[in-house]
Protein backbone atom coordinates (compact mmCIF):
# COMPACT_ATOMS: atom_id res chain seq x y z
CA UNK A 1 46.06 101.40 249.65
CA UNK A 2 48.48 100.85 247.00
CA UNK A 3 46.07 99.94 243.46
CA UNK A 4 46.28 96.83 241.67
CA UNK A 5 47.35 96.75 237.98
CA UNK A 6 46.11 98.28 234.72
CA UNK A 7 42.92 96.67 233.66
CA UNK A 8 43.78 95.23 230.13
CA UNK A 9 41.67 93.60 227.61
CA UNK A 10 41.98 89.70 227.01
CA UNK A 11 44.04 90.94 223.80
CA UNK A 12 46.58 93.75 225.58
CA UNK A 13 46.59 90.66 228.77
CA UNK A 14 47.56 87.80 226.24
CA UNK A 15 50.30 90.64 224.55
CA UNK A 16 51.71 91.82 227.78
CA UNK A 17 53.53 88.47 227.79
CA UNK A 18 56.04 88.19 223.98
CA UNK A 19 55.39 85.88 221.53
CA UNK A 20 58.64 83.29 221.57
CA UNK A 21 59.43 84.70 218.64
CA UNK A 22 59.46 88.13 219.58
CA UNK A 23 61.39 87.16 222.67
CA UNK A 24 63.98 85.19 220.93
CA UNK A 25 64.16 88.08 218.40
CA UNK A 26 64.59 90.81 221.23
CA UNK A 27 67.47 88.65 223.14
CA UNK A 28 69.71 88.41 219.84
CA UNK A 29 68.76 91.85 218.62
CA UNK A 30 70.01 93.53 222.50
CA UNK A 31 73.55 92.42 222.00
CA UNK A 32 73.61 91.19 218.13
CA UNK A 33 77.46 91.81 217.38
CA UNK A 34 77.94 92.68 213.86
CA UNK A 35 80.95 91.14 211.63
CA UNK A 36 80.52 88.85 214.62
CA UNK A 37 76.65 86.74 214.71
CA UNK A 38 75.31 85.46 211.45
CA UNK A 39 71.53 86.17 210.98
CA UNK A 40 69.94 83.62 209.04
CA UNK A 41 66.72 84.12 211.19
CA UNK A 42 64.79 87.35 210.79
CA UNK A 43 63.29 88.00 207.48
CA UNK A 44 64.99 90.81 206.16
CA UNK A 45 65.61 91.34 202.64
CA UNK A 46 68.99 91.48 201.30
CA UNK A 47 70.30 95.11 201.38
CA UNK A 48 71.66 95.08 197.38
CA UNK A 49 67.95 94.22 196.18
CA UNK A 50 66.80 97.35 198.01
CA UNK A 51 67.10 100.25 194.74
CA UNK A 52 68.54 103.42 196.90
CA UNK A 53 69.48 105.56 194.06
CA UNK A 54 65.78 104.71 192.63
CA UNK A 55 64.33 105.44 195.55
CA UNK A 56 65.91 108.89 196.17
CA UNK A 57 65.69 109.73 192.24
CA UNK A 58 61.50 108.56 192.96
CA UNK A 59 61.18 111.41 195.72
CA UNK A 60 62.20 114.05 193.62
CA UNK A 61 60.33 113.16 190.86
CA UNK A 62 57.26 113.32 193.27
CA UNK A 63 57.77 116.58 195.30
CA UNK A 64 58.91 117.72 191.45
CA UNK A 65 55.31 117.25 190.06
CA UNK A 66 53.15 118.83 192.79
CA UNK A 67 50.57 118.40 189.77
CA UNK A 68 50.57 114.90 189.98
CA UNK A 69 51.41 114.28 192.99
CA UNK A 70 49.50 116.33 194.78
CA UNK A 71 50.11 117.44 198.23
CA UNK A 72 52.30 114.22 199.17
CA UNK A 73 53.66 115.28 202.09
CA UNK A 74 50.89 115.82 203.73
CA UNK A 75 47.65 113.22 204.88
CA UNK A 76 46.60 111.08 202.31
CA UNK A 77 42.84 109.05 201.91
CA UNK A 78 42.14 106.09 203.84
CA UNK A 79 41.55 104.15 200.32
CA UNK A 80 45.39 104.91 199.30
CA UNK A 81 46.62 106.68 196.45
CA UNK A 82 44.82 107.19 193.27
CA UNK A 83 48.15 107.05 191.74
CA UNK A 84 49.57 103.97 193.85
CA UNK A 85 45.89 101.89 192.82
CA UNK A 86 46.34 102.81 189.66
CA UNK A 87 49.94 101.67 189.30
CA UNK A 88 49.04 98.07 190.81
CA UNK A 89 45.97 97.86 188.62
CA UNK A 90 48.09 98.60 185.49
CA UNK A 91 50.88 96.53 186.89
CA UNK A 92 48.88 93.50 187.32
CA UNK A 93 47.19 93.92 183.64
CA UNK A 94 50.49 94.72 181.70
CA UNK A 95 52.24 91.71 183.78
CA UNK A 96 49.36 89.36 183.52
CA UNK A 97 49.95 88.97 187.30
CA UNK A 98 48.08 85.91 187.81
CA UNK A 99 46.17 85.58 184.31
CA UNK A 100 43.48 87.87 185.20
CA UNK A 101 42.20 90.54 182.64
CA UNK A 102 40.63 93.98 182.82
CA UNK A 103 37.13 92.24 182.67
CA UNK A 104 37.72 90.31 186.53
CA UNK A 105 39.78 93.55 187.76
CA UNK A 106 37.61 95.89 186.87
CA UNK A 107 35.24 94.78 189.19
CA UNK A 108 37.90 94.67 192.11
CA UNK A 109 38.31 97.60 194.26
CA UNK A 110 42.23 98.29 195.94
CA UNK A 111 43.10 99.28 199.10
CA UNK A 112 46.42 100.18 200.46
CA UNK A 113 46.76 99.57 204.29
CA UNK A 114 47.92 101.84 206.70
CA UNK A 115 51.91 100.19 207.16
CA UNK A 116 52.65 97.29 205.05
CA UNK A 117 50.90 93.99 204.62
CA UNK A 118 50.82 93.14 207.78
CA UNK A 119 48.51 96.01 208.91
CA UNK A 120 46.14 94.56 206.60
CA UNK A 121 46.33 91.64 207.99
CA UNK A 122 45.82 93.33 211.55
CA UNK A 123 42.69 94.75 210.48
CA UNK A 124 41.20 90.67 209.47
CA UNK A 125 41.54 90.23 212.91
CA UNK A 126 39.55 93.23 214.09
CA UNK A 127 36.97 93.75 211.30
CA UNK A 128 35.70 89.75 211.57
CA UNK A 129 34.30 88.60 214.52
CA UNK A 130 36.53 85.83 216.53
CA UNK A 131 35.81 82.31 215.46
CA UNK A 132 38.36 79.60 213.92
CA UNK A 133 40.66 80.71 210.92
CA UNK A 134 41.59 77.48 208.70
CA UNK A 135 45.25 77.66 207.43
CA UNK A 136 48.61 75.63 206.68
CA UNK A 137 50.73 73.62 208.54
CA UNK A 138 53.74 74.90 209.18
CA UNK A 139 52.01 78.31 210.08
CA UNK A 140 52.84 81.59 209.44
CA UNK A 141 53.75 81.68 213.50
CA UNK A 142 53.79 86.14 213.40
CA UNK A 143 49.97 86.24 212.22
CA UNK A 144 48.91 83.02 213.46
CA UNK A 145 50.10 84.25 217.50
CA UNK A 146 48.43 87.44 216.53
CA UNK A 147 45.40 85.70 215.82
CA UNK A 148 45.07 83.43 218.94
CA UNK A 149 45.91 86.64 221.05
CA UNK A 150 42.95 88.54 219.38
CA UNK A 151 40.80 85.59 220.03
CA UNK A 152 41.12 83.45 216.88
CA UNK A 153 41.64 79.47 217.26
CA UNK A 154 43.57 78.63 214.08
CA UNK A 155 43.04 75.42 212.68
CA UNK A 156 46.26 74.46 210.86
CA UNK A 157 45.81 71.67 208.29
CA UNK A 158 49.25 70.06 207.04
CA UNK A 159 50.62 70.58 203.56
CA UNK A 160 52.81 68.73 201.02
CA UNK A 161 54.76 69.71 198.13
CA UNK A 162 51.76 71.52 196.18
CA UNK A 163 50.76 73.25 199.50
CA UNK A 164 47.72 72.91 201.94
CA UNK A 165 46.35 69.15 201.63
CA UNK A 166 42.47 69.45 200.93
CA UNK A 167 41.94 66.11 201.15
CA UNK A 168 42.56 66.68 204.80
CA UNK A 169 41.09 70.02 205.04
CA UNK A 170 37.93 68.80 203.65
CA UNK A 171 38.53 65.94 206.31
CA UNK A 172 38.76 68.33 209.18
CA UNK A 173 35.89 70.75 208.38
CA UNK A 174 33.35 67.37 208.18
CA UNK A 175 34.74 66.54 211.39
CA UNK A 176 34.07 70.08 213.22
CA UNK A 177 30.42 69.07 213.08
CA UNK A 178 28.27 71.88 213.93
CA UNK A 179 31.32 73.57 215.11
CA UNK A 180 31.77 74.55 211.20
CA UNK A 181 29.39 77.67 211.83
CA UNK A 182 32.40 78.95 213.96
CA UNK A 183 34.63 79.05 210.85
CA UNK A 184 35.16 83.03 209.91
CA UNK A 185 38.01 82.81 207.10
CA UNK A 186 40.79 80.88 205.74
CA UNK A 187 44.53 82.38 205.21
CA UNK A 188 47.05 81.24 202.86
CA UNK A 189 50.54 82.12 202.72
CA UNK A 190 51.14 81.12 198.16
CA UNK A 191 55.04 80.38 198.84
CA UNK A 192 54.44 79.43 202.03
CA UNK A 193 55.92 80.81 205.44
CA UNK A 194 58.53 78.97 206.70
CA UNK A 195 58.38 76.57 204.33
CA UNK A 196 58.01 78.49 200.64
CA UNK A 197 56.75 75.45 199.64
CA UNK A 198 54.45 77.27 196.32
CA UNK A 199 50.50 76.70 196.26
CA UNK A 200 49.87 74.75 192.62
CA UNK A 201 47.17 76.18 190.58
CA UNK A 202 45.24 72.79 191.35
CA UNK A 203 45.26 73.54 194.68
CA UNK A 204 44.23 76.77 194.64
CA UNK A 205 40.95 76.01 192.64
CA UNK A 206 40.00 73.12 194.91
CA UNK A 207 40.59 75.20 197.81
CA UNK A 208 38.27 78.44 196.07
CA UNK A 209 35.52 75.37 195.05
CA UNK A 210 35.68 74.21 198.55
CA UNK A 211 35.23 77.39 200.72
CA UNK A 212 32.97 78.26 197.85
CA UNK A 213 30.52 75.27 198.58
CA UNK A 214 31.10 75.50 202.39
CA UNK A 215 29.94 79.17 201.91
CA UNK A 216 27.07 78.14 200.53
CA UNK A 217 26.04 75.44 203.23
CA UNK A 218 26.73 77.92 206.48
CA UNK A 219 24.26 80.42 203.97
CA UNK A 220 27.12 83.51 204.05
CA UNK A 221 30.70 84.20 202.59
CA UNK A 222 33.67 82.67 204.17
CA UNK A 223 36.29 85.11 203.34
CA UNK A 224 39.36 83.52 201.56
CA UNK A 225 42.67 85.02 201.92
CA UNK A 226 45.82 84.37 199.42
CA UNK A 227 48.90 86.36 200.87
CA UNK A 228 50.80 87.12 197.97
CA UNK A 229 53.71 88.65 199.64
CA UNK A 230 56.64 86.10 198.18
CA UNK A 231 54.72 85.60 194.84
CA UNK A 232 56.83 88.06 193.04
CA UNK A 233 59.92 86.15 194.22
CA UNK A 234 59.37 82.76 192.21
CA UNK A 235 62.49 82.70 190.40
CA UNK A 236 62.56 79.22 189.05
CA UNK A 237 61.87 79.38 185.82
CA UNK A 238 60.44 75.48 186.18
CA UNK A 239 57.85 76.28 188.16
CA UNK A 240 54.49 76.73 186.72
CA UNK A 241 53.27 80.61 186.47
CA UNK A 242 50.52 81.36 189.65
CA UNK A 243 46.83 81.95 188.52
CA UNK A 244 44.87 84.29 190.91
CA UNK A 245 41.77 82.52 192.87
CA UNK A 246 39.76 85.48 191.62
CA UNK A 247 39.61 83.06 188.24
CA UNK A 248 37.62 80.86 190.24
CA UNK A 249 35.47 83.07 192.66
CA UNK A 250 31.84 82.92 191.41
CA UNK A 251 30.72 84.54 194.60
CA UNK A 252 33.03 87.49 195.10
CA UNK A 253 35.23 85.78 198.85
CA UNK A 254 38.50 85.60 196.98
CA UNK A 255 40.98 88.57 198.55
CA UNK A 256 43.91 88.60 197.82
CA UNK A 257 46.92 90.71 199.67
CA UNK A 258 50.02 91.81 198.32
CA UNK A 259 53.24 93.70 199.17
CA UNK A 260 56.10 95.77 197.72
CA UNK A 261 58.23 95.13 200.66
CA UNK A 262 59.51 92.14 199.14
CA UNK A 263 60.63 93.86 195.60
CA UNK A 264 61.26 97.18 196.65
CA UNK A 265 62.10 98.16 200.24
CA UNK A 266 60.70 97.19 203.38
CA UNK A 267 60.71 100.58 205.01
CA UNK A 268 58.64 101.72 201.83
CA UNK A 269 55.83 99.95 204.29
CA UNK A 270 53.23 99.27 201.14
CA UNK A 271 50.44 96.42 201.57
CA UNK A 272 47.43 96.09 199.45
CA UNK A 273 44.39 94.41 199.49
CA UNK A 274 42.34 93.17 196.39
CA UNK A 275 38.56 92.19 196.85
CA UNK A 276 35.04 92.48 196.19
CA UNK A 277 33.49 96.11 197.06
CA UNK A 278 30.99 95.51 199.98
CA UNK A 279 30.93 95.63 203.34
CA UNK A 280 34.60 93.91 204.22
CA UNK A 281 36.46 96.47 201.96
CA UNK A 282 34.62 99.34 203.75
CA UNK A 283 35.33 98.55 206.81
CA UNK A 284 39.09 97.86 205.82
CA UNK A 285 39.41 100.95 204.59
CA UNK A 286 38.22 102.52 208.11
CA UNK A 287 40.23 100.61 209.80
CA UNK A 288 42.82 102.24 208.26
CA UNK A 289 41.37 105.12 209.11
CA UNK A 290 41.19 104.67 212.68
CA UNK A 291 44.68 103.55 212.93
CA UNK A 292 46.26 106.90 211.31
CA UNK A 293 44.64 108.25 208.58
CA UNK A 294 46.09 106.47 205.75
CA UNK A 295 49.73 104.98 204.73
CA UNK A 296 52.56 108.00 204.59
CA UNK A 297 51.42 109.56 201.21
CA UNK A 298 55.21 110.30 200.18
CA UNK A 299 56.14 106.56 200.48
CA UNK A 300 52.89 105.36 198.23
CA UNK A 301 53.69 107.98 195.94
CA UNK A 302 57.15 106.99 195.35
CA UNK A 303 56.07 103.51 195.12
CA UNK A 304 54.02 104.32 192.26
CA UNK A 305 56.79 106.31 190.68
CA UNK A 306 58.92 103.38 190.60
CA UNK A 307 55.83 100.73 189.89
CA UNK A 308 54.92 102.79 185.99
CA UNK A 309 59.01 103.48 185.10
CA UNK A 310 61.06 100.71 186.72
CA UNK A 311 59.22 97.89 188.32
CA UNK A 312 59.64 95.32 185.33
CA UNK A 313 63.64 96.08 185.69
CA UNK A 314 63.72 96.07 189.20
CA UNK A 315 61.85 92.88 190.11
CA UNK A 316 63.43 90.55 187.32
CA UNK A 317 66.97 91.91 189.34
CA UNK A 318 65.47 90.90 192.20
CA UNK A 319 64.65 87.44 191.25
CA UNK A 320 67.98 87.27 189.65
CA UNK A 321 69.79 87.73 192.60
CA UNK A 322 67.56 85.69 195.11
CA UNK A 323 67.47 82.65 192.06
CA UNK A 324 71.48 82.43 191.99
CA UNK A 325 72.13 82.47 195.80
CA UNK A 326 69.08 79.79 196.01
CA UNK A 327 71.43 77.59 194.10
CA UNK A 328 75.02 78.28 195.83
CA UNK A 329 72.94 77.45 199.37
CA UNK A 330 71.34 74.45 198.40
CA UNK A 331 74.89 73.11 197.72
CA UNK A 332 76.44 74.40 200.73
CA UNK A 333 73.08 72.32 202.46
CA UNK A 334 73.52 69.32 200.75
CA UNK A 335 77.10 68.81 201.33
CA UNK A 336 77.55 69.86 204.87
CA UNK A 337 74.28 68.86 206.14
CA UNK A 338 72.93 66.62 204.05
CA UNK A 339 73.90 63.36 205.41
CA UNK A 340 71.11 64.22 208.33
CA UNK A 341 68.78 65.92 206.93
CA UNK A 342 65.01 63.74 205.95
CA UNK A 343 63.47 66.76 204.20
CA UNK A 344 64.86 70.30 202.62
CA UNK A 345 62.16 72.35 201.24
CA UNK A 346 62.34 75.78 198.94
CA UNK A 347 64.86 77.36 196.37
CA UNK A 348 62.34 78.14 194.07
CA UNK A 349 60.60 81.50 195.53
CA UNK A 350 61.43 83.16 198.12
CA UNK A 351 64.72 83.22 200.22
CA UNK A 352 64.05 80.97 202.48
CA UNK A 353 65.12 76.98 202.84
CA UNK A 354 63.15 75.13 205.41
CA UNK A 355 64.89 71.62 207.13
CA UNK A 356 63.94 68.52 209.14
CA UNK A 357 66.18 66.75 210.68
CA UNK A 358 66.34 63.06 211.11
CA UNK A 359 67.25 63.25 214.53
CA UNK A 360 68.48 66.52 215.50
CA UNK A 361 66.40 68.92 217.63
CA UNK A 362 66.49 72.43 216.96
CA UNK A 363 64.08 73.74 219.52
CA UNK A 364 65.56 76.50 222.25
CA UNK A 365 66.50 73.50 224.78
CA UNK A 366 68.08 71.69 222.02
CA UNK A 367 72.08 70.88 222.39
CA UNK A 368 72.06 72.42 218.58
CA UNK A 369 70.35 75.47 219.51
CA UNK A 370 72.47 76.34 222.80
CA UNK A 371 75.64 75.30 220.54
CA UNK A 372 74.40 77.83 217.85
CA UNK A 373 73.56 80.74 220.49
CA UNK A 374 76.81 80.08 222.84
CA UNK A 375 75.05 79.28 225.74
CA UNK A 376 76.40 75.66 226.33
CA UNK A 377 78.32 77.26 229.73
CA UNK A 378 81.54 75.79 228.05
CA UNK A 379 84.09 78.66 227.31
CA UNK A 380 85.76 76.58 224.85
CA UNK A 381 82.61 76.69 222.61
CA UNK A 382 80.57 79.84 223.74
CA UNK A 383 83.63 81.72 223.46
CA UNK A 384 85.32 84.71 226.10
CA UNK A 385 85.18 87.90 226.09
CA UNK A 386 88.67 87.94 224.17
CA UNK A 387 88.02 85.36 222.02
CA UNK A 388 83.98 85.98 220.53
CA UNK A 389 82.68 83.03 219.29
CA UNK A 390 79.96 83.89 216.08
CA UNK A 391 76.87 83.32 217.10
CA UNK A 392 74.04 81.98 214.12
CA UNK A 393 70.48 82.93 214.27
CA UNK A 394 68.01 80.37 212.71
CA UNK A 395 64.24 80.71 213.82
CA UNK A 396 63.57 77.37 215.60
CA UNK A 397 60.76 74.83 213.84
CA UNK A 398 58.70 74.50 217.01
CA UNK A 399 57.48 78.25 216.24
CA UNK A 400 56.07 77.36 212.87
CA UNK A 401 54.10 74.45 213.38
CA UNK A 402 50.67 74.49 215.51
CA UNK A 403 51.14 73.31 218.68
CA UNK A 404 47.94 71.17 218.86
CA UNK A 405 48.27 70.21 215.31
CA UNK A 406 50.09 67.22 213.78
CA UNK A 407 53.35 68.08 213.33
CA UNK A 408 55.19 69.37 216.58
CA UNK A 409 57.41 66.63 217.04
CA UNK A 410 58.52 67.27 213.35
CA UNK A 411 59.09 70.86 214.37
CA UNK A 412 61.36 70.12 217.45
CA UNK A 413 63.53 68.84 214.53
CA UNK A 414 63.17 71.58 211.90
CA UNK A 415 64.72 75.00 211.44
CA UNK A 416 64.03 77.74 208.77
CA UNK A 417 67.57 79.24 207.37
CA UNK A 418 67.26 82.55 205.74
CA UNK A 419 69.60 83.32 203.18
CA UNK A 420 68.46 86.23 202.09
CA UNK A 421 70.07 88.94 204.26
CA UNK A 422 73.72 87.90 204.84
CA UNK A 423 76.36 87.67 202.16
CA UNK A 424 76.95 84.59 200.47
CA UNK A 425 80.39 84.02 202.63
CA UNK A 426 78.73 84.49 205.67
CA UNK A 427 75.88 82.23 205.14
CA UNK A 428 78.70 79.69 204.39
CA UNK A 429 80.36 80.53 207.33
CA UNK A 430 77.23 79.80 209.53
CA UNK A 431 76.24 76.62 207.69
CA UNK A 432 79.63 75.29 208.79
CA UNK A 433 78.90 76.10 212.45
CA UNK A 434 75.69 74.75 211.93
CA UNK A 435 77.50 71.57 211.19
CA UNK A 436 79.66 71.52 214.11
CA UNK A 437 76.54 72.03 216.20
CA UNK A 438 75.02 68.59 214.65
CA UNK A 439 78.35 66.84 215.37
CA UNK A 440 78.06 68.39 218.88
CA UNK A 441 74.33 67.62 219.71
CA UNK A 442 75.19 64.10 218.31
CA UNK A 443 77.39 63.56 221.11
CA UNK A 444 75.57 64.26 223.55
């Protein structure tokens, strides 16, 4: 008899089917024609922020003091570096990354996860027992489908320009009832993702005081996460400097997670976590463990290389370069698609811009969307195989809001535009094709 399939657990059943983000990703990335399609989709960081000649000059520094750095090509400690924890420790201080002294860090402990923020944020979902996790509206879709897969139901709770709305979160944990014992953390993206809409200070402390006194009635900590990972990138200089929610933690459930992908190189693949010691950090750190030991050594050792000679240099070129383009693209925006646009949020941090249409859809059924992708089945606008029409990637708003939240009609009408990876002429390029989509889902 011919045996039925692999027995999977609910997690590897609910993964055996892609995200729609991972399957829209995969069907550009299969045939993604460069010089041709325009990516103003996927994340990536532009390639001129990423310090090559820095990097390389790091390495040999490191494998050049064997004193130092001691044994880095080999296994490192679950914990991380001493060298790496000690360069974020000093780099927060000597920064005054988020106005907090020696006399609140000092009684932090900092972990390094195994690959990057987002392993840290893999091992949230496997260290805390399933239950609802309380975050923003639009969602961070990549964690937030990673969540419901492992078992999670994510309350999403809309924002505004300062961020999350407690008014309404306080609104919607009253109305879970008894249901409230089921709450296990909250996660907050600062500049928000897909928005990068930035969290004010005033909302941060109201959202600390009110996990704070809804710790207190369910009698144990509700773990609050900030992910920090676009906090570096605020580069207008209008925008008031972000204080850490470990200034307002009384009771030690502030964590806070941050990431040199952002700054220095992706690939680098450094995450940390800041916290409390206790019981969460251990079992963070053995999660790591599990999962292979401990971040490559040589990567963490050449971020801390960089992080104590040349991270003050190298992050204010950074913001530089993401702060002028922010500019150039909100023009291009305004004048060829501002006439139907209701809302355009970011330019300040970050590198992304976020849009809502008045009318326009923009999910993957959308006349826009098929127009942008070439799949209209009309030659004279998808193009031939002599004559390749450019294709322009955009991730679709109806991934980044929660589908049994508030705002999914608003997300069949909103796209985030990345304009970090392409060059500038490109990214004009695609903004005018994004216009002759509107024209051509107008007619319809």
């Amino acid at each position: 008899m011919k045996p039925g399939e692999i027995a999977l657990s609910n997690y590897g059943y609910c993964s055996s089917t892609p995200s729609p983000v991972n399957r829209m990703m995969a069907d550009f990335a299969i045939d993604f024609r460069d010089a041709i399609d325009i990516n103003l989709g996927v994340g990536y960081v532009n390639e001129k922020t990423i310090p090559r000649k820095l990097i390389s000059d790091a390495q040999k520094a490191v494998l050049s003091q064997p004193e130092k750095y001691r044994a880095a090509l080999n296994y490192g400690g679950s914990k991380g570096s001493t060298n790496l924890i000690e360069s974020i420790r000093q780099y927060h201080l000597c920064s005054g990354i988020g106005g907090i002294d020696e006399g609140i860090l000092g009684g932090k402990e900092i972990i390094i996860g195994p690959s990057g923020a987002t392993s840290l944020l893999d091992g949230i979902s496997h260290i805390l027992k399933p239950g609802i996790v309380i975050t923003t509206d639009p969602i961070y879709y990549i964690y937030c489908d990673l969540l419901r897969r492992a078992g999670f139901q994510v309350m999403a709770v809309p924002e505004d320009c300062e961020g999350i709305r407690t008014d309404l979160l306080k609104s919607a944990i009253a109305g879970l009832g008894e249901a409230k014992g089921e709450i296990r953390f909250v996660y907050i993206v600062t500049v928000n993702n897909p928005t990068s809409t930035i969290l004010s200070n005033d909302r941060r402390r109201e959202l600390v005081r009110i996990v704070t006194e809804l710790s207190g009635d369910l009698g144990r900590k509700i773990p609050i996460v900030f992910d920090k990972a676009y906090e570096d990138l605020i580069h207008d200089p209008l925008v008031e400097k972000p204080e850490s929610g470990f200034l307002y933690d009384d009771i030690g459930i502030v964590y806070e997670i941050g990431t040199l992908s952002k700054v220095l190189a992706p690939a680098l693949r450094i995450g940390y976590l800041i916290g409390a010691p206790g019981a969460f950090m251990r079992a963070m750190v053995q999660r790591t463990n599990d999962v292979g030991f401990s971040a490559p050594l040589i990567t963490q050792e050449i971020a801390s290389y960089i992080m104590d000679h040349h991270m003050t240099d190298q992050i204010e070129r950074v913001r530089t370069g993401y702060g002028e383009r922010a500019i150039v693209v909100r023009e291009w925006i305004d004048e060829k698609l501002g006439a139907y646009l209701l809302d355009c949020r970011g330019g300040s941090a970050g590198f992304y811009y976020y849009l809502t249409f008045v009318e326009i859809r923009t999910d993957e059924k959308s006349r826009l969307y098929r127009f942008l992708s070439r799949t209209t089945g009309n030659p004279d606008i998808d193009g031939t195989p002599a004559e390749k029409k450019p294709r322009v990637v955009y991730l679709p708003g109806e991934f980044c809001v929660h589908p049994g939240g508030e705002m999914p009609e608003a997300g069949s009408r909103q796209m985030r535009l990345s304009y970090g990876f392409e060059e500038l002429t490109r990214i004009e390029e695609a903004l005018e094709y994004i216009r002759e989509g509107v024209d051509y889902a107008r007619n319809e």
